[in-house]
PDB file of N, CA and C in Angstrom:
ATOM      1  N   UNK A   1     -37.943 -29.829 -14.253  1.00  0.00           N
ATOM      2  CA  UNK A   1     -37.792 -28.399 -14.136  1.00  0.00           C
ATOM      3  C   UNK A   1     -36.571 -28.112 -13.272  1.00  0.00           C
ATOM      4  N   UNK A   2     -35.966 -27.512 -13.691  1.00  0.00           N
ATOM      5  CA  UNK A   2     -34.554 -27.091 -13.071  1.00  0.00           C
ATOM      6  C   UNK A   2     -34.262 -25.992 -11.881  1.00  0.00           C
ATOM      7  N   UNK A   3     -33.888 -26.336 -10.709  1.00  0.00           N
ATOM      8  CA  UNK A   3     -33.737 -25.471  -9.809  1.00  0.00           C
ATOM      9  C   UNK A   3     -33.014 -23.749 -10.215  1.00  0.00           C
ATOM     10  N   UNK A   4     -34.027 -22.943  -9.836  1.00  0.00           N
ATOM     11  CA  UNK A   4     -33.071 -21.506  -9.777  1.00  0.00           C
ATOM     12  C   UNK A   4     -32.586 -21.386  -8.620  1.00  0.00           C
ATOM     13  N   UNK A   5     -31.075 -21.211  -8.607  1.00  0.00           N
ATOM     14  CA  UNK A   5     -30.224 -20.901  -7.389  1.00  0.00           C
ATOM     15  C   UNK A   5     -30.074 -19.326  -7.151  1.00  0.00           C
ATOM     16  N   UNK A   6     -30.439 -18.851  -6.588  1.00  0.00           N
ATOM     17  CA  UNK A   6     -29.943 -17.386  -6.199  1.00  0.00           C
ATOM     18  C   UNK A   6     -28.923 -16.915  -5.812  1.00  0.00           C
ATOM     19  N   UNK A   7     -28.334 -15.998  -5.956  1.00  0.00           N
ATOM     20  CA  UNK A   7     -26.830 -16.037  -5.190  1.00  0.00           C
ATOM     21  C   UNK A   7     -26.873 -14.219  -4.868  1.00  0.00           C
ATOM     22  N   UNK A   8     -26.255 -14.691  -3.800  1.00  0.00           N
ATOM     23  CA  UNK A   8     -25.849 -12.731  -3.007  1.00  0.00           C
ATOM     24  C   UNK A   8     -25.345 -11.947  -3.540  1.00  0.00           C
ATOM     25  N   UNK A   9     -25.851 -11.007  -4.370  1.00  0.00           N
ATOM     26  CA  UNK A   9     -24.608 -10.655  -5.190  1.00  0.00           C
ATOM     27  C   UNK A   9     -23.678  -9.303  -4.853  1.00  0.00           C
ATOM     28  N   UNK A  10     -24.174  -8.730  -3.232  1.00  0.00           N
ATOM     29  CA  UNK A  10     -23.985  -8.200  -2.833  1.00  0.00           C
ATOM     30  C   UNK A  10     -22.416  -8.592  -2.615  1.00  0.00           C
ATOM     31  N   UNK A  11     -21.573  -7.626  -2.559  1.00  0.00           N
ATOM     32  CA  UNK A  11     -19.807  -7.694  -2.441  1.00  0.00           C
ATOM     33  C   UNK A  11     -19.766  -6.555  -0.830  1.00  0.00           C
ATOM     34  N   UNK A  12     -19.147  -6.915  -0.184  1.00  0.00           N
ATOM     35  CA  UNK A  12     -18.292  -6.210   0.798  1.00  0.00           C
ATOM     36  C   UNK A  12     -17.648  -5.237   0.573  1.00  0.00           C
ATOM     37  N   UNK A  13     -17.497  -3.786   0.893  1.00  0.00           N
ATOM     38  CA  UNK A  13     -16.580  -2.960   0.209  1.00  0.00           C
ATOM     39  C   UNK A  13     -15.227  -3.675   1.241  1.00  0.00           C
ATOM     40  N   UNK A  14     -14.160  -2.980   0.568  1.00  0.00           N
ATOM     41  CA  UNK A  14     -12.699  -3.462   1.195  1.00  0.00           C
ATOM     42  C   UNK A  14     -12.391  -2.551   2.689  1.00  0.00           C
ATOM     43  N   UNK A  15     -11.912  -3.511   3.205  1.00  0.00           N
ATOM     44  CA  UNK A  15     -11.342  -2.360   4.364  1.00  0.00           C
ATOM     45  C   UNK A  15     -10.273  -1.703   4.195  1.00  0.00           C
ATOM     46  N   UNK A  16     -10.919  -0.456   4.243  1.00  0.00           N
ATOM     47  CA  UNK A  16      -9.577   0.509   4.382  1.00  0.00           C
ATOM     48  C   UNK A  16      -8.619   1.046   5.153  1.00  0.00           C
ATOM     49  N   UNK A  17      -7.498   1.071   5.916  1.00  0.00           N
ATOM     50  CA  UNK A  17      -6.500   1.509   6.235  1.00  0.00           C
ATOM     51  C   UNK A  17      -5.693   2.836   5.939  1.00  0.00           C
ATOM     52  N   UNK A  18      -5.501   3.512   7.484  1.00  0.00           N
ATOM     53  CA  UNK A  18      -5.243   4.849   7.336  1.00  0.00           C
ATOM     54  C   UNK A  18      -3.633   4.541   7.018  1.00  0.00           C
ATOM     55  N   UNK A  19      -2.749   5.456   7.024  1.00  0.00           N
ATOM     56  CA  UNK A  19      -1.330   5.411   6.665  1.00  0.00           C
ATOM     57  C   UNK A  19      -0.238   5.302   7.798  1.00  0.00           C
ATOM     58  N   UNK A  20      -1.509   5.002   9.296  1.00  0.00           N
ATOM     59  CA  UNK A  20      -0.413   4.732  10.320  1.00  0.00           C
ATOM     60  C   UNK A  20      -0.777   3.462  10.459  1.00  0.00           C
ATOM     61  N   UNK A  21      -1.934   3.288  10.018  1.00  0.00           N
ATOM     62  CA  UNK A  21      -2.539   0.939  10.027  1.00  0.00           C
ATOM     63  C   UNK A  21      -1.227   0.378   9.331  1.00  0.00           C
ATOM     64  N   UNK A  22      -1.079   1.099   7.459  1.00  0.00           N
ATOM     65  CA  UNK A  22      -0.041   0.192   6.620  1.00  0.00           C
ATOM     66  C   UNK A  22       1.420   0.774   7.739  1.00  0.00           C
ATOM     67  N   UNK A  23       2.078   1.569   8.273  1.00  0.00           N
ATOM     68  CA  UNK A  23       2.715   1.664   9.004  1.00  0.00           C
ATOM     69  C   UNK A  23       3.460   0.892   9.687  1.00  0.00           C
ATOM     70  N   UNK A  24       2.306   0.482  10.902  1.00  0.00           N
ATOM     71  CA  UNK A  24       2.098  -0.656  11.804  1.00  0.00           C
ATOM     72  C   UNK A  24       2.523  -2.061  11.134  1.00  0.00           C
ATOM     73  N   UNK A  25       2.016  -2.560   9.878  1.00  0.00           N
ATOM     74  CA  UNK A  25       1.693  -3.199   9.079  1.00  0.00           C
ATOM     75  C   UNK A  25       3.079  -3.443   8.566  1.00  0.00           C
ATOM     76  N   UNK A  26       3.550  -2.344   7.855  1.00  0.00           N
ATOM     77  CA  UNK A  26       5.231  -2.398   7.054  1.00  0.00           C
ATOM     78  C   UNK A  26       6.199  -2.200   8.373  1.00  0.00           C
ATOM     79  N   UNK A  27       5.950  -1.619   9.535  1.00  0.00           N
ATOM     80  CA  UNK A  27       7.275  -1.485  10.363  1.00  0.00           C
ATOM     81  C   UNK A  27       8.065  -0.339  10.029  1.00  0.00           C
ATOM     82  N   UNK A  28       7.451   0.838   9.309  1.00  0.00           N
ATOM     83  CA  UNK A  28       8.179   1.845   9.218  1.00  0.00           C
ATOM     84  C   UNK A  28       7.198   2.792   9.742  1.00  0.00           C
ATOM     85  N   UNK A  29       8.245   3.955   9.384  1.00  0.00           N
ATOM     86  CA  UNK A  29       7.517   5.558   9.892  1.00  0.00           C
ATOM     87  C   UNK A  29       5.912   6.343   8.581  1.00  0.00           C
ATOM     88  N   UNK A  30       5.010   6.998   9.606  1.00  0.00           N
ATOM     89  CA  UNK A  30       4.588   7.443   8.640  1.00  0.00           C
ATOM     90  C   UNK A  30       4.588   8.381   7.787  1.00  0.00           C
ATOM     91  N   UNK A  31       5.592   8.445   7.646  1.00  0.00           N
ATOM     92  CA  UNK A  31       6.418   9.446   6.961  1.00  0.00           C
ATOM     93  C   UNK A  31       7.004   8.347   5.639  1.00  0.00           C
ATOM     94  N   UNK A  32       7.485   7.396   5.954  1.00  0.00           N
ATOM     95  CA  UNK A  32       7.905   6.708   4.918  1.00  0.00           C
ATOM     96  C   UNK A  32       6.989   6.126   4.095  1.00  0.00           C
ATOM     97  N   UNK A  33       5.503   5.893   4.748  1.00  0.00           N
ATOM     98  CA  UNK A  33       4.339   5.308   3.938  1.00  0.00           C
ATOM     99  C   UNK A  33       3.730   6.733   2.867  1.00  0.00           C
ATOM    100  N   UNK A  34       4.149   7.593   3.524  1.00  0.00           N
ATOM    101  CA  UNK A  34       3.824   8.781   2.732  1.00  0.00           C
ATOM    102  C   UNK A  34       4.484   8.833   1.466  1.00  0.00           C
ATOM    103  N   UNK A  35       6.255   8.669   1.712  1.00  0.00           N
ATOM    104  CA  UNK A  35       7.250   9.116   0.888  1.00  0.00           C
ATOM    105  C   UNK A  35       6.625   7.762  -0.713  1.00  0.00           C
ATOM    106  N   UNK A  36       6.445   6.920   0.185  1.00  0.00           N
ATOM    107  CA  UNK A  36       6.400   5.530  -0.626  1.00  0.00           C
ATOM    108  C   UNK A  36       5.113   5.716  -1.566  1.00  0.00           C
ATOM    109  N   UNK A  37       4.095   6.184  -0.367  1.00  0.00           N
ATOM    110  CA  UNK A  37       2.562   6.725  -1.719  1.00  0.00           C
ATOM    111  C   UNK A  37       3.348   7.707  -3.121  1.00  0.00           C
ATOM    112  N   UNK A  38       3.929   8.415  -2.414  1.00  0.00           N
ATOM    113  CA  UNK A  38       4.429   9.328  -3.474  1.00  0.00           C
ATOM    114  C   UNK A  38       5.200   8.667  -4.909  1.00  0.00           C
ATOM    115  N   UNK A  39       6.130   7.771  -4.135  1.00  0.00           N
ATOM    116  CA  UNK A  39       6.943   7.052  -5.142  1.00  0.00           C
ATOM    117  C   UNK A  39       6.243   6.414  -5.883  1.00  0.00           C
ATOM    118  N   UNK A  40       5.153   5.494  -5.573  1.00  0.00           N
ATOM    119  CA  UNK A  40       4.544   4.696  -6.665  1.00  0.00           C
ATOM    120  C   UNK A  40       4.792   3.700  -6.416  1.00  0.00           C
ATOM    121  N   UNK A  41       5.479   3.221  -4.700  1.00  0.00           N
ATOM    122  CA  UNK A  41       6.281   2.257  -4.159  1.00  0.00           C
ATOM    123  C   UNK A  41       4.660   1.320  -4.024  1.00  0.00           C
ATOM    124  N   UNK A  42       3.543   1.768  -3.257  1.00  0.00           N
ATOM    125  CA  UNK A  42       2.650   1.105  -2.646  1.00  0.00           C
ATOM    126  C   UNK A  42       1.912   0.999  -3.724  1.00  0.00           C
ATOM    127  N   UNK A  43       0.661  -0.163  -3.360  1.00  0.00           N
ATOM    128  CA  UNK A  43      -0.336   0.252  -4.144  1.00  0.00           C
ATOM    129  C   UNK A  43      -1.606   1.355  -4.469  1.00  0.00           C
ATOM    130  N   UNK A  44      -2.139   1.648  -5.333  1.00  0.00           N
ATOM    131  CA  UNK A  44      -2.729   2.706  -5.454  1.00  0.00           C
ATOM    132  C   UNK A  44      -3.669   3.155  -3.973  1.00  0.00           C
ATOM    133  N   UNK A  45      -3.635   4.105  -3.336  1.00  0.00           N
ATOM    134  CA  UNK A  45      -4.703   4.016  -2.039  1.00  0.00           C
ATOM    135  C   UNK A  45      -6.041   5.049  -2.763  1.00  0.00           C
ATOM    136  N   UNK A  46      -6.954   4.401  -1.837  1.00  0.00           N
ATOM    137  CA  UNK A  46      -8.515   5.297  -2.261  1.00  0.00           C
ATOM    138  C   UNK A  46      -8.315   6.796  -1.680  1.00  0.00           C
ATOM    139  N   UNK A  47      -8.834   7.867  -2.879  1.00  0.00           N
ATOM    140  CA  UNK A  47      -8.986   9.027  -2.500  1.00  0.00           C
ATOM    141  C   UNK A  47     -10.103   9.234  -2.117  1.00  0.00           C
ATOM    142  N   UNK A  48     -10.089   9.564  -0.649  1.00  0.00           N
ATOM    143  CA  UNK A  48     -11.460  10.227   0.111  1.00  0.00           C
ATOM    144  C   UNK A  48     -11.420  11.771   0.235  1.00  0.00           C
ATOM    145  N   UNK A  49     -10.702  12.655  -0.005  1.00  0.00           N
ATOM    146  CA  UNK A  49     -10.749  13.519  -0.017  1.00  0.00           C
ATOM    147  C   UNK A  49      -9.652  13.958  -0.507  1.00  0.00           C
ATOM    148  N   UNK A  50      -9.277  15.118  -0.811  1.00  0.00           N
ATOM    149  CA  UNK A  50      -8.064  16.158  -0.741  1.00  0.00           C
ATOM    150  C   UNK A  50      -6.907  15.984  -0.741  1.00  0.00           C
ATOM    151  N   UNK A  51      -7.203  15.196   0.950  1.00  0.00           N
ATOM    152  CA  UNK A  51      -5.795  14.740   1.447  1.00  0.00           C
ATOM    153  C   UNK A  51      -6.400  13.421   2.490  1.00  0.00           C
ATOM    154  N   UNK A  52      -7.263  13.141   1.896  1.00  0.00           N
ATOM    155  CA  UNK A  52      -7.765  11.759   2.597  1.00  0.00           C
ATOM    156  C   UNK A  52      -6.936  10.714   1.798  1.00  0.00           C
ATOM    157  N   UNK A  53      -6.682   9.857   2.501  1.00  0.00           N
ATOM    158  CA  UNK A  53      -6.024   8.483   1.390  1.00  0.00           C
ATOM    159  C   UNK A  53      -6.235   7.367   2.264  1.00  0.00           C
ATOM    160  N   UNK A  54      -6.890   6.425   1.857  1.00  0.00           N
ATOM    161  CA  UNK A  54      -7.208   5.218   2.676  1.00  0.00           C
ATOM    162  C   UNK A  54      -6.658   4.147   1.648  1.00  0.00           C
ATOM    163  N   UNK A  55      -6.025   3.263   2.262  1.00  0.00           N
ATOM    164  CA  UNK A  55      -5.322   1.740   1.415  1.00  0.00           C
ATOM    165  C   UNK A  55      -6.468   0.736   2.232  1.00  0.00           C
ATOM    166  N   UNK A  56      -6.541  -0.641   0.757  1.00  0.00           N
ATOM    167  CA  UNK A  56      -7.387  -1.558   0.847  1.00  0.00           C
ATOM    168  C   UNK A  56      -6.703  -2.392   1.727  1.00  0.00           C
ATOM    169  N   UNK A  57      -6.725  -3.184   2.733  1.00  0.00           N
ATOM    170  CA  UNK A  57      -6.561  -3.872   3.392  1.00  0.00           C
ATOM    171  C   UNK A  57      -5.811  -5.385   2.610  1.00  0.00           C
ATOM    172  N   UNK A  58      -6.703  -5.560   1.994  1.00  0.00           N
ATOM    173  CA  UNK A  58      -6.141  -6.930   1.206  1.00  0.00           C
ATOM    174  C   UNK A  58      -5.060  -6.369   0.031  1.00  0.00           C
ATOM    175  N   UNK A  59      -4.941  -5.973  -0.206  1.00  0.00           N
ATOM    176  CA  UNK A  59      -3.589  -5.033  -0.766  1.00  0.00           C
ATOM    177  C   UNK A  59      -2.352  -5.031  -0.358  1.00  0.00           C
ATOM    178  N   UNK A  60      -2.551  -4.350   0.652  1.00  0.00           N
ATOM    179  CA  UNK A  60      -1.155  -3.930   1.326  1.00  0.00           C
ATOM    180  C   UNK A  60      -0.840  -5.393   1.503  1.00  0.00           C
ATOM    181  N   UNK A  61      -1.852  -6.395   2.171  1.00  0.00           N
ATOM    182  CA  UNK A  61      -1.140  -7.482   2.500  1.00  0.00           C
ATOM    183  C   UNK A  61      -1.161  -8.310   1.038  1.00  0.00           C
ATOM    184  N   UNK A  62      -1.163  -8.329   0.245  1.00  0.00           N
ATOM    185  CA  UNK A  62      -0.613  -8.803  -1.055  1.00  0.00           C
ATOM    186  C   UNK A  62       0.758  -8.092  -1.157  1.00  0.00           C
ATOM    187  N   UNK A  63       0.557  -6.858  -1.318  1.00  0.00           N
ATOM    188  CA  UNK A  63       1.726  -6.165  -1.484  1.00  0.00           C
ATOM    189  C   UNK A  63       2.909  -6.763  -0.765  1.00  0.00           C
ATOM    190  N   UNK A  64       2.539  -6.331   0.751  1.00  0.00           N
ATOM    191  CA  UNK A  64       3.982  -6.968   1.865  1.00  0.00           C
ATOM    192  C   UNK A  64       4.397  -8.441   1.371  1.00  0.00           C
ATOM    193  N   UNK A  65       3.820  -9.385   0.839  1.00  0.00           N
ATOM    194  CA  UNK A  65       3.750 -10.696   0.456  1.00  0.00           C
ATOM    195  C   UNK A  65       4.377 -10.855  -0.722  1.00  0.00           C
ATOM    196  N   UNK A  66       4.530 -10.084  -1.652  1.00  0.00           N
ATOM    197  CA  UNK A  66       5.068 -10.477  -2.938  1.00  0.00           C
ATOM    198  C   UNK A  66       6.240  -9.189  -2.545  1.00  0.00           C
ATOM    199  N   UNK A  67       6.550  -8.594  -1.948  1.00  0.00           N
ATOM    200  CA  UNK A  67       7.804  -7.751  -1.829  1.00  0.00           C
ATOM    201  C   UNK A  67       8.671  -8.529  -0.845  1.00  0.00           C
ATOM    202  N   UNK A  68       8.432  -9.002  -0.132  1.00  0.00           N
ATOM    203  CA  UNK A  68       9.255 -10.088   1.120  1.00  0.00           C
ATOM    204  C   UNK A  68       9.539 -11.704   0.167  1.00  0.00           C
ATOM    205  N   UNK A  69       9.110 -12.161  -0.779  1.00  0.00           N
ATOM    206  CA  UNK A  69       9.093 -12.971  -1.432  1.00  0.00           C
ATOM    207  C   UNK A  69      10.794 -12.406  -2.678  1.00  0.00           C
ATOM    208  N   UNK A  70      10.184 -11.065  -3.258  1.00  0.00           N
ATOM    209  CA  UNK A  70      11.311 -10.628  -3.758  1.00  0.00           C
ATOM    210  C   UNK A  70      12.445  -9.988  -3.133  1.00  0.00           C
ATOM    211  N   UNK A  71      12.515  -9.915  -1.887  1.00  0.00           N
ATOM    212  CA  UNK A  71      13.568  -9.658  -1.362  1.00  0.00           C
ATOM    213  C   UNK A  71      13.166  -7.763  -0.923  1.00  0.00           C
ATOM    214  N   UNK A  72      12.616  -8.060   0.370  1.00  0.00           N
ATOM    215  CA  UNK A  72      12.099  -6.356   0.637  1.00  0.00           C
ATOM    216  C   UNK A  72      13.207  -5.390   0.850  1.00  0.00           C
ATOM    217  N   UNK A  73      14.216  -5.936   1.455  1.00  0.00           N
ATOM    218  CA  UNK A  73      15.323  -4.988   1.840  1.00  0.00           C
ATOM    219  C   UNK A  73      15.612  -3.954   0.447  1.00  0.00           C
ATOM    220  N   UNK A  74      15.265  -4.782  -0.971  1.00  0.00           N
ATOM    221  CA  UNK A  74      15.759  -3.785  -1.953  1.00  0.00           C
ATOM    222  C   UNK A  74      14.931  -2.956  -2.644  1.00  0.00           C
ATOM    223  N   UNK A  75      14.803  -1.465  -1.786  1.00  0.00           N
ATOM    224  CA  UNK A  75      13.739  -0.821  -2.400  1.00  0.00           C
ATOM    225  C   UNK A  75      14.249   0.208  -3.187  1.00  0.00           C
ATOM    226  N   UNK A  76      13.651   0.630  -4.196  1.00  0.00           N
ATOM    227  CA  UNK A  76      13.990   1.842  -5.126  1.00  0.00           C
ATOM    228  C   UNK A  76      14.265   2.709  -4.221  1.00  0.00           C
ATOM    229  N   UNK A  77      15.837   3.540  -4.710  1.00  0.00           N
ATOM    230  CA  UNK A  77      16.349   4.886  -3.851  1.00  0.00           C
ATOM    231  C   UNK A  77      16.181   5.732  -5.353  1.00  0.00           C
ATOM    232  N   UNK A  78      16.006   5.724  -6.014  1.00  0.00           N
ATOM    233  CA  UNK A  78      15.800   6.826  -7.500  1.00  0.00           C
ATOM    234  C   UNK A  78      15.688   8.620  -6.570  1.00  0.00           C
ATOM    235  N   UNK A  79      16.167   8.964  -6.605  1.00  0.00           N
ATOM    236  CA  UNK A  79      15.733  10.693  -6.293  1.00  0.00           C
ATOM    237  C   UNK A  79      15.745  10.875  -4.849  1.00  0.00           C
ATOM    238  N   UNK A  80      15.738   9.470  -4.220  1.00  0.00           N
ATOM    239  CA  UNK A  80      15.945   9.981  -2.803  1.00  0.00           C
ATOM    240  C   UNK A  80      17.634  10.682  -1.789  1.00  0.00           C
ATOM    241  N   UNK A  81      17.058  11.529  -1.554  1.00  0.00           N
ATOM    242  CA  UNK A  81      18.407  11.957  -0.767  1.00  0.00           C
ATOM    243  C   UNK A  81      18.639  11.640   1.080  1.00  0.00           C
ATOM    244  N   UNK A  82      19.948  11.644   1.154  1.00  0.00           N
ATOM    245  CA  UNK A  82      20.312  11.109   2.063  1.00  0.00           C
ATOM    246  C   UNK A  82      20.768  12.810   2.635  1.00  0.00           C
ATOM    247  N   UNK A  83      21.253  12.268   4.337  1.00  0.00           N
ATOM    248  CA  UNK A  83      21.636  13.617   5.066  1.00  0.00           C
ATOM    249  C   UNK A  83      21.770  14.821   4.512  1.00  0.00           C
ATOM    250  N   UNK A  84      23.231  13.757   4.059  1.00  0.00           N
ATOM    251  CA  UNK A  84      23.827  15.376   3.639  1.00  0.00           C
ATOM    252  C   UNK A  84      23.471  15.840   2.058  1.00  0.00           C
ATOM    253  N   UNK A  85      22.606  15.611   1.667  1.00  0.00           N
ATOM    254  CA  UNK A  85      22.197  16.262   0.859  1.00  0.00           C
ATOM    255  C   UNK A  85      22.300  15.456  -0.986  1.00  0.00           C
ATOM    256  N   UNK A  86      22.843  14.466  -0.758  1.00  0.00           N
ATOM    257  CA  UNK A  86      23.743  13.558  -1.870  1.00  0.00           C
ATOM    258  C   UNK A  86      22.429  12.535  -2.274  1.00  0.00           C
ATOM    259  N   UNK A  87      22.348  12.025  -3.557  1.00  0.00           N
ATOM    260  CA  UNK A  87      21.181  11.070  -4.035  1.00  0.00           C
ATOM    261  C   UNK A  87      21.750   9.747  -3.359  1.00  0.00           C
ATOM    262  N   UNK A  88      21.208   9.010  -3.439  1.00  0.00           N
ATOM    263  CA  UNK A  88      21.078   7.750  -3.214  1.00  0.00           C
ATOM    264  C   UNK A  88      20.936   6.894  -4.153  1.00  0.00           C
ATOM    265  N   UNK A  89      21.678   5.727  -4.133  1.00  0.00           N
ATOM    266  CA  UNK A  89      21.213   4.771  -5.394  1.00  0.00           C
ATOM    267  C   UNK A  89      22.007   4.608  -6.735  1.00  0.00           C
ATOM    268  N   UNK A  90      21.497   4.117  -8.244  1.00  0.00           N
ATOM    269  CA  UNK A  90      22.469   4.221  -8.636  1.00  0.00           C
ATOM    270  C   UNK A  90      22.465   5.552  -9.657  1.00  0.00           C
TER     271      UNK A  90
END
Protein backbone atom coordinates (compact mmCIF):
# COMPACT_ATOMS: atom_id res chain seq x y z
CA UNK A 1 0.00 0.00 0.00
CA UNK A 2 1.48 3.18 -1.00
CA UNK A 3 2.21 6.12 1.18
CA UNK A 4 -0.10 9.39 0.80
CA UNK A 5 2.17 12.37 1.11
CA UNK A 6 0.42 15.56 1.90
CA UNK A 7 1.77 18.68 0.92
CA UNK A 8 0.99 22.51 2.12
CA UNK A 9 -0.60 23.84 -0.39
CA UNK A 10 -0.94 26.91 1.16
CA UNK A 11 1.37 29.77 -0.93
CA UNK A 12 2.60 32.99 0.83
CA UNK A 13 1.15 36.07 -0.66
CA UNK A 14 4.21 38.27 -2.09
CA UNK A 15 5.59 41.09 -0.29
CA UNK A 16 4.68 44.17 -1.31
CA UNK A 17 6.59 47.36 -1.57
CA UNK A 18 5.51 50.93 -1.42
CA UNK A 19 7.18 53.25 -4.22
CA UNK A 20 9.71 54.73 -1.76
CA UNK A 21 10.93 50.67 -0.75
CA UNK A 22 11.51 50.16 -4.98
CA UNK A 23 13.13 53.72 -4.62
CA UNK A 24 15.52 52.81 -1.97
CA UNK A 25 15.89 49.65 -3.95
CA UNK A 26 16.61 51.40 -7.65
CA UNK A 27 18.58 54.52 -6.13
CA UNK A 28 16.35 56.99 -7.60
CA UNK A 29 13.69 59.59 -6.69
CA UNK A 30 10.13 58.83 -6.03
CA UNK A 31 9.15 60.63 -8.47
CA UNK A 32 11.06 58.66 -10.98
CA UNK A 33 9.49 55.26 -9.72
CA UNK A 34 6.30 57.01 -10.43
CA UNK A 35 7.34 58.43 -13.91
CA UNK A 36 8.67 54.75 -14.64
CA UNK A 37 5.10 53.04 -13.32
CA UNK A 38 3.70 55.27 -15.85
CA UNK A 39 6.07 54.35 -18.65
CA UNK A 40 5.62 50.69 -18.50
CA UNK A 41 9.37 50.89 -17.44
CA UNK A 42 8.63 48.63 -14.10
CA UNK A 43 6.81 45.74 -13.60
CA UNK A 44 3.16 45.67 -13.30
CA UNK A 45 2.50 46.88 -9.38
CA UNK A 46 -0.74 45.59 -7.37
CA UNK A 47 -3.68 47.95 -7.32
CA UNK A 48 -4.90 48.48 -3.76
CA UNK A 49 -6.79 51.22 -4.29
CA UNK A 50 -7.30 54.35 -6.45
CA UNK A 51 -4.06 55.46 -5.96
CA UNK A 52 -2.71 52.65 -3.87
CA UNK A 53 0.07 50.76 -5.84
CA UNK A 54 2.14 48.24 -4.09
CA UNK A 55 5.13 46.26 -6.19
CA UNK A 56 5.93 42.48 -5.44
CA UNK A 57 9.07 42.28 -3.83
CA UNK A 58 10.51 39.42 -5.84
CA UNK A 59 9.91 41.43 -8.93
CA UNK A 60 11.47 44.43 -8.63
CA UNK A 61 14.41 42.32 -7.66
CA UNK A 62 14.15 40.24 -10.87
CA UNK A 63 13.55 43.29 -12.58
CA UNK A 64 16.84 45.31 -11.14
CA UNK A 65 18.68 41.90 -12.14
CA UNK A 66 17.90 41.44 -15.67
CA UNK A 67 18.12 45.40 -16.36
CA UNK A 68 21.82 45.69 -14.77
CA UNK A 69 22.64 42.48 -16.75
CA UNK A 70 21.39 44.49 -19.94
CA UNK A 71 23.06 47.42 -19.29
CA UNK A 72 20.75 49.79 -16.83
CA UNK A 73 22.24 53.07 -17.71
CA UNK A 74 20.09 52.67 -21.07
CA UNK A 75 16.66 53.52 -20.29
CA UNK A 76 13.85 54.51 -22.67
CA UNK A 77 13.70 58.55 -23.01
CA UNK A 78 10.52 58.20 -25.68
CA UNK A 79 8.33 61.45 -24.68
CA UNK A 80 10.40 62.45 -21.95
CA UNK A 81 11.35 66.07 -21.71
CA UNK A 82 14.25 67.65 -20.50
CA UNK A 83 14.57 71.41 -18.82
CA UNK A 84 14.07 73.34 -21.26
CA UNK A 85 11.33 71.97 -22.60
CA UNK A 86 12.98 69.78 -25.70
CA UNK A 87 12.26 65.67 -25.98
CA UNK A 88 14.82 63.53 -25.23
CA UNK A 89 16.03 60.57 -27.07
CA UNK A 90 15.81 59.57 -30.44
Amino acid sequence: MAAVVETNMQSTPPELLTAADVAKLCGVSVKTIGRWRRLGILPEPRKLGPKAHRYARDEILAWITTTRERGARKRPTNGIRNRNGRRRGP
